[in-house]
N, C-alpha and C. Protein backbone atom coordinates (compact mmCIF):
# COMPACT_ATOMS: atom_id res chain seq x y z
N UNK A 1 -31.82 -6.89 26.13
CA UNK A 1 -31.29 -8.16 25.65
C UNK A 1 -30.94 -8.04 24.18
N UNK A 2 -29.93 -8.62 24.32
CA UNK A 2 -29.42 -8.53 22.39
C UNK A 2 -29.85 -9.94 21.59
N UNK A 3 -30.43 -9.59 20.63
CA UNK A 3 -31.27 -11.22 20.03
C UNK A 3 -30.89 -11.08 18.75
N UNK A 4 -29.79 -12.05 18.64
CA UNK A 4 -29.13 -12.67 17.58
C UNK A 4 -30.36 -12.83 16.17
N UNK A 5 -30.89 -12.59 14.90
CA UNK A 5 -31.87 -12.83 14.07
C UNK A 5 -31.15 -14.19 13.33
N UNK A 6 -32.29 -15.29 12.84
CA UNK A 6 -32.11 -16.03 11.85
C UNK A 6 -31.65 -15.48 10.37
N UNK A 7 -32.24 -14.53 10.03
CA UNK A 7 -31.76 -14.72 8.64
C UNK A 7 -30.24 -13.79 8.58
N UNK A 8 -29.94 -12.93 9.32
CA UNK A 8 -28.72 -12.30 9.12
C UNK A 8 -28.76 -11.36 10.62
N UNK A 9 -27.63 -10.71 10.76
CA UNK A 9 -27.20 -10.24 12.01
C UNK A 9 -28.23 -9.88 12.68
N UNK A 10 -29.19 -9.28 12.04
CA UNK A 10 -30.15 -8.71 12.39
C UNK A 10 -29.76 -6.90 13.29
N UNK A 11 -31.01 -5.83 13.55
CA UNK A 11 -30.54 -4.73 14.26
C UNK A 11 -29.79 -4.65 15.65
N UNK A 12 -30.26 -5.50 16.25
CA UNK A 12 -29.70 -5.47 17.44
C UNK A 12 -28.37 -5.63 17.87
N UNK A 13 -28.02 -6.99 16.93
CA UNK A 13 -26.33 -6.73 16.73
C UNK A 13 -25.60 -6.25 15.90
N UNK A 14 -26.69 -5.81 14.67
CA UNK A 14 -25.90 -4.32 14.18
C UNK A 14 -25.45 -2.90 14.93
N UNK A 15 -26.77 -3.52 15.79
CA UNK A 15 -26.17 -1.78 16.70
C UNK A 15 -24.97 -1.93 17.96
N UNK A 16 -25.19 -2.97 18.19
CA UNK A 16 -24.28 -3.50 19.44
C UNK A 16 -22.77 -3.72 18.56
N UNK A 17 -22.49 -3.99 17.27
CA UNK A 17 -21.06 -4.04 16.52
C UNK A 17 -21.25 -2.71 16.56
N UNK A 18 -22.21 -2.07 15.99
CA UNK A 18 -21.81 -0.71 15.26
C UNK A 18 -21.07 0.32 16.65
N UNK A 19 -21.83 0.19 18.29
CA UNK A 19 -21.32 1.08 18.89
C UNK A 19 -19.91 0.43 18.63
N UNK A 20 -19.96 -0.76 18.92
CA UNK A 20 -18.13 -1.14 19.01
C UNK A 20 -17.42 -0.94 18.43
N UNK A 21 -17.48 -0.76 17.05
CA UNK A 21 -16.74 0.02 15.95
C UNK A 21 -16.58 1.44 16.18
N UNK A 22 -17.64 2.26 16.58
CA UNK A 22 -17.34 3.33 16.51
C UNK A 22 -15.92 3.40 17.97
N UNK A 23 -15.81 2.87 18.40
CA UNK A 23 -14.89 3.11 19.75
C UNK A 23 -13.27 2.92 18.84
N UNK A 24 -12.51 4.20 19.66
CA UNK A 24 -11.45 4.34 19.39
C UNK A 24 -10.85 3.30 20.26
N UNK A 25 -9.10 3.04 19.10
CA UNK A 25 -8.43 1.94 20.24
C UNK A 25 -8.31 2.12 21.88
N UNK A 26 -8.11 3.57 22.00
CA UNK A 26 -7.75 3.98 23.58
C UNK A 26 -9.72 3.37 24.28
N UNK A 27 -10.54 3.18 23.70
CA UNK A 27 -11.71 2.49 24.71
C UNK A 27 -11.34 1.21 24.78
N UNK A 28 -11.09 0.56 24.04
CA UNK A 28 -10.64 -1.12 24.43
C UNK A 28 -9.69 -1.17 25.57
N UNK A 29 -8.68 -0.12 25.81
CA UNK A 29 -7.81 -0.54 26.83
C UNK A 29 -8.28 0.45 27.90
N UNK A 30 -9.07 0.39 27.42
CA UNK A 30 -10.15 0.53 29.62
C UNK A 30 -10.73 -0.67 29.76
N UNK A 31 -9.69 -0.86 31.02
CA UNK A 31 -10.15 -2.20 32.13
C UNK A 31 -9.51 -3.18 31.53
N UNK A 32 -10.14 -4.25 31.20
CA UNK A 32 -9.91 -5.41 30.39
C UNK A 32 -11.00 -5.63 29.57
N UNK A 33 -11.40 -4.79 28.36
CA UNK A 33 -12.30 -4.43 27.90
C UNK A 33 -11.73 -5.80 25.98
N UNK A 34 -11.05 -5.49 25.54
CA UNK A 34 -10.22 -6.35 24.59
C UNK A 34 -10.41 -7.45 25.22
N UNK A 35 -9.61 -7.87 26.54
CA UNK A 35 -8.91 -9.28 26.42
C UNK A 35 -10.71 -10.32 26.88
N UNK A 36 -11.89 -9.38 27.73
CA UNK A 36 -13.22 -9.90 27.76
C UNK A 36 -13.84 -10.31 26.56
N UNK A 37 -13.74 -9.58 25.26
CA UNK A 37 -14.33 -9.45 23.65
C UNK A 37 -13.28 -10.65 23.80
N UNK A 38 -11.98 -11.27 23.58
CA UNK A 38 -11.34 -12.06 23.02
C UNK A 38 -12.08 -13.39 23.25
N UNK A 39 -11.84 -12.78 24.94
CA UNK A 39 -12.54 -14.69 25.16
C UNK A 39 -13.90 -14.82 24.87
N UNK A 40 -14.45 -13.99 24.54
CA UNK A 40 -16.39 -13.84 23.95
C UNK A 40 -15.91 -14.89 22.13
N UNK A 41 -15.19 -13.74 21.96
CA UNK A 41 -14.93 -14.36 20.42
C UNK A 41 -14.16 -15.68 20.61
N UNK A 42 -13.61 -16.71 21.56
CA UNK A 42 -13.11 -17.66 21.61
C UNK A 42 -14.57 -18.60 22.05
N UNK A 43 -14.93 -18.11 22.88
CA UNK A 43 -16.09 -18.92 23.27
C UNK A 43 -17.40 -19.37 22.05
N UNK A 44 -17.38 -18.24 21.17
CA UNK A 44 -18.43 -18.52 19.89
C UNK A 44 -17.84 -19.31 19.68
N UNK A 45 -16.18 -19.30 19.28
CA UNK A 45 -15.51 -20.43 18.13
C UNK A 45 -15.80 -21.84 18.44
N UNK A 46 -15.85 -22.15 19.90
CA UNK A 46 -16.02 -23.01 20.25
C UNK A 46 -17.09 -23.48 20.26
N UNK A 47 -18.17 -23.05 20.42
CA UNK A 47 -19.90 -23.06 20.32
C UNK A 47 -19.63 -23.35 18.47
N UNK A 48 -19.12 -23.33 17.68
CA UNK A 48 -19.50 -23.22 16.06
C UNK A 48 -18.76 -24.35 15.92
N UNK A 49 -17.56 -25.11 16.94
CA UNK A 49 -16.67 -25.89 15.98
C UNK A 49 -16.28 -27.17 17.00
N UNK A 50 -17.02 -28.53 15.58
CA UNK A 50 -17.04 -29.54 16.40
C UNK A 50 -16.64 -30.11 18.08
N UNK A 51 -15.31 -29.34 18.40
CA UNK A 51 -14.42 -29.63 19.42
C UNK A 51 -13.70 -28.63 19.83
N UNK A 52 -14.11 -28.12 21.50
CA UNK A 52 -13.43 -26.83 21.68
C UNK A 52 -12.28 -26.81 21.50
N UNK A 53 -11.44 -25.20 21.11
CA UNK A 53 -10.30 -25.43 20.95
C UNK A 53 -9.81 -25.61 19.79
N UNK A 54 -10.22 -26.05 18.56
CA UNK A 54 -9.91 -26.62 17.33
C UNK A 54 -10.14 -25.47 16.63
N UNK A 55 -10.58 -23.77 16.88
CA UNK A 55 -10.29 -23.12 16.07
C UNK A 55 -10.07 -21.72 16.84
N UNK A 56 -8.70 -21.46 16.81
CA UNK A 56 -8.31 -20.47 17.90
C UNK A 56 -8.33 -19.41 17.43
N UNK A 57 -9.45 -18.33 17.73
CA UNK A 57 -9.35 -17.10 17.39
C UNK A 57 -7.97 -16.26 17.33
N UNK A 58 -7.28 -15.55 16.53
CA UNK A 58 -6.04 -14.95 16.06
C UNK A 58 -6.61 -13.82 16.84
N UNK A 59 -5.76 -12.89 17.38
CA UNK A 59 -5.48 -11.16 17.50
C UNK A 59 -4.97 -10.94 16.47
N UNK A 60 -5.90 -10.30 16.27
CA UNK A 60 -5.96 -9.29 14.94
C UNK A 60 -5.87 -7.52 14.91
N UNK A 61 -6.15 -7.43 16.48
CA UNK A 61 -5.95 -6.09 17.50
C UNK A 61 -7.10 -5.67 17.31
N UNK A 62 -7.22 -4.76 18.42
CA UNK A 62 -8.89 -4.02 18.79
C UNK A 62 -9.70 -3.45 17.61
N UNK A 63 -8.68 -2.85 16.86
CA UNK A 63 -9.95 -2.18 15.59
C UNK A 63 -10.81 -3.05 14.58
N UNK A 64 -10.30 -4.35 14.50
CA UNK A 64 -11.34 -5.04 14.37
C UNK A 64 -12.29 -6.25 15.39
N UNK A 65 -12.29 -6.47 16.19
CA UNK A 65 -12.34 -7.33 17.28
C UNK A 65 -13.91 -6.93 17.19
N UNK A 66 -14.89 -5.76 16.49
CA UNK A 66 -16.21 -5.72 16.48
C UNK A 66 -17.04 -6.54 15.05
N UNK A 67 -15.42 -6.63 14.18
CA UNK A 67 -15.59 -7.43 12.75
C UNK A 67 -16.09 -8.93 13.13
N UNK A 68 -14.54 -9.45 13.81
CA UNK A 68 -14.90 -10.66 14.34
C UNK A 68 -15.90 -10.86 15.27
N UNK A 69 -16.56 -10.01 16.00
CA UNK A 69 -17.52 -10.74 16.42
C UNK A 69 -18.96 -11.15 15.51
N UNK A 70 -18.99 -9.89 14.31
CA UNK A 70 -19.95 -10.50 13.37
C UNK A 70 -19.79 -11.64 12.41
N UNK A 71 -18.47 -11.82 12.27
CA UNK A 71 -18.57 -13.07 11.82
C UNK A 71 -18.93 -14.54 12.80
N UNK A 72 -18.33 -14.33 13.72
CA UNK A 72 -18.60 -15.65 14.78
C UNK A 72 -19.64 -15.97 15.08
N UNK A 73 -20.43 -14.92 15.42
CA UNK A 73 -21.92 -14.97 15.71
C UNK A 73 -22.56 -15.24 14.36
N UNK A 74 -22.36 -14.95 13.31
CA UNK A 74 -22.69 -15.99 12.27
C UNK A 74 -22.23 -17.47 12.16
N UNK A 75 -21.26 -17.64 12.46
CA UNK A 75 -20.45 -19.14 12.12
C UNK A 75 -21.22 -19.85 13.46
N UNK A 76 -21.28 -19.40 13.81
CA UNK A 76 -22.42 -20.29 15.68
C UNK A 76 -23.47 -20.30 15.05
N UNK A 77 -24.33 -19.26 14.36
CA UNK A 77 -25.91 -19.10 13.92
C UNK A 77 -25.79 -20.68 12.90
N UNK A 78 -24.60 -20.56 12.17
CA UNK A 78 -24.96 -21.48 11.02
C UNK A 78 -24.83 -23.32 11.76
N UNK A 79 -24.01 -22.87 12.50
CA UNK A 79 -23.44 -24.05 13.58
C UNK A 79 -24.72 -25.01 14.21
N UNK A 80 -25.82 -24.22 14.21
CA UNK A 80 -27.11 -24.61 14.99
C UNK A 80 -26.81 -24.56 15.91
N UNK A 81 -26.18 -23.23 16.89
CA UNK A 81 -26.16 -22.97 18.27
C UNK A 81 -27.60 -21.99 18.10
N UNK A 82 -28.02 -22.39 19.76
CA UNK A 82 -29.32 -21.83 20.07
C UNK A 82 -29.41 -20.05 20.20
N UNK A 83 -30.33 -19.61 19.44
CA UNK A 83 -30.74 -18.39 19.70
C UNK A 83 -30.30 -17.81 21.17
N UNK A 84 -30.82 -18.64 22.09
CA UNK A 84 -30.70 -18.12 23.51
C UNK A 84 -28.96 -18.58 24.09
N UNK A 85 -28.79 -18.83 23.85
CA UNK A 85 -27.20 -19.25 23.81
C UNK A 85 -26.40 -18.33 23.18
N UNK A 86 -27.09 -17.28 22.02
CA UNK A 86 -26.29 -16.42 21.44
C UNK A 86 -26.64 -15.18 21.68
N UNK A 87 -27.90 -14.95 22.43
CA UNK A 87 -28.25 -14.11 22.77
C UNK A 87 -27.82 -13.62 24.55
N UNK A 88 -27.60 -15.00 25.23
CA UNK A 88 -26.54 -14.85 26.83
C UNK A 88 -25.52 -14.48 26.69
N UNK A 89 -24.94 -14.90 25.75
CA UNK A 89 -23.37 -14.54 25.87
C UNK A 89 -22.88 -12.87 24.95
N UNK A 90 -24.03 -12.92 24.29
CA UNK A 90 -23.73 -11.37 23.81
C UNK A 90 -24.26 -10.59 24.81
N UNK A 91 -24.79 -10.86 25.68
CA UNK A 91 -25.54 -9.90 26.86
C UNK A 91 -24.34 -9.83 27.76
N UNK A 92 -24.11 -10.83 27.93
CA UNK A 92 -22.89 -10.74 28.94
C UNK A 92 -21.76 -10.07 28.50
N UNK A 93 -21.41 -10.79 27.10
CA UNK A 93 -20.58 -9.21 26.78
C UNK A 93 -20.40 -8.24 26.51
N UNK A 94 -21.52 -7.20 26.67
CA UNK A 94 -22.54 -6.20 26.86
C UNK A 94 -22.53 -5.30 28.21
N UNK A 95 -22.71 -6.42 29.20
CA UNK A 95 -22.20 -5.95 30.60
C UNK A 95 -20.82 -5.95 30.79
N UNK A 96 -19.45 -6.93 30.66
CA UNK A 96 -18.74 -6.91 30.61
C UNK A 96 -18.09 -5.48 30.46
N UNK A 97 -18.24 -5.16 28.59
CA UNK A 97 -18.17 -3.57 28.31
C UNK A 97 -18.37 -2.45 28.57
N UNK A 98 -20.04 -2.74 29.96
CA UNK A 98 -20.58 -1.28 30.14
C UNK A 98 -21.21 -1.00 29.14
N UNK A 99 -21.65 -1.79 28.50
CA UNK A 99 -22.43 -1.11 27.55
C UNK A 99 -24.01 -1.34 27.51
N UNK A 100 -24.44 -1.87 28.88
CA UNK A 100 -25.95 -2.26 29.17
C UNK A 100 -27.09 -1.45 29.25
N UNK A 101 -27.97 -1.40 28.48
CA UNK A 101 -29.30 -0.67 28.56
C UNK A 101 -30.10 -0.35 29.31
């Protein structure tokens, strides 16, 4: 399980960005590996901002798409979305990727 920390990203989703960073563009386009991270990173936005929808994550393209997820998962942390709420949906996109423990 990946567990989002209070005071900052904490290891777990340092290590879970960090594998994602290390991945070259050609790993994002296995499967639908990008367009799953997009809607992960649309779904935080929405979890962080008053009214879904009201802040539409941009493509910015795969080499950063492991950036944006550390920011979102901050902007939700600060949002007062629940630990366990940020910790499901990073699991899920975890499995999504193949990238499960």
């Amino acid at each position: 399980m990946i567990t989002p920390h209070t005071s900052g990203p904490g290891p777990q989703i340092d290590a879970f960005t960090g594998r994602l960073r290390a991945w070259p563009v050609s790993s994002w386009r296995h499967g639908d590996r990008a367009a799953r991270t997009r809607r992960a990173l649309q779904e935080l936005a929405d979890l962080a901002a008053p009214q879904p929808g009201e802040h539409p994550v941009p493509d910015l393209g795969a080499h950063v798409l492991a950036d944006q997820l550390v920011v979102l998962v901050r902007a939700a942390r600060d949002a007062g979305v629940e630990e366990d709420r940020l910790a499901g949906l990073l699991d899920a996109l975890a499995g999504d990727l193949g990238l499960r423990r």
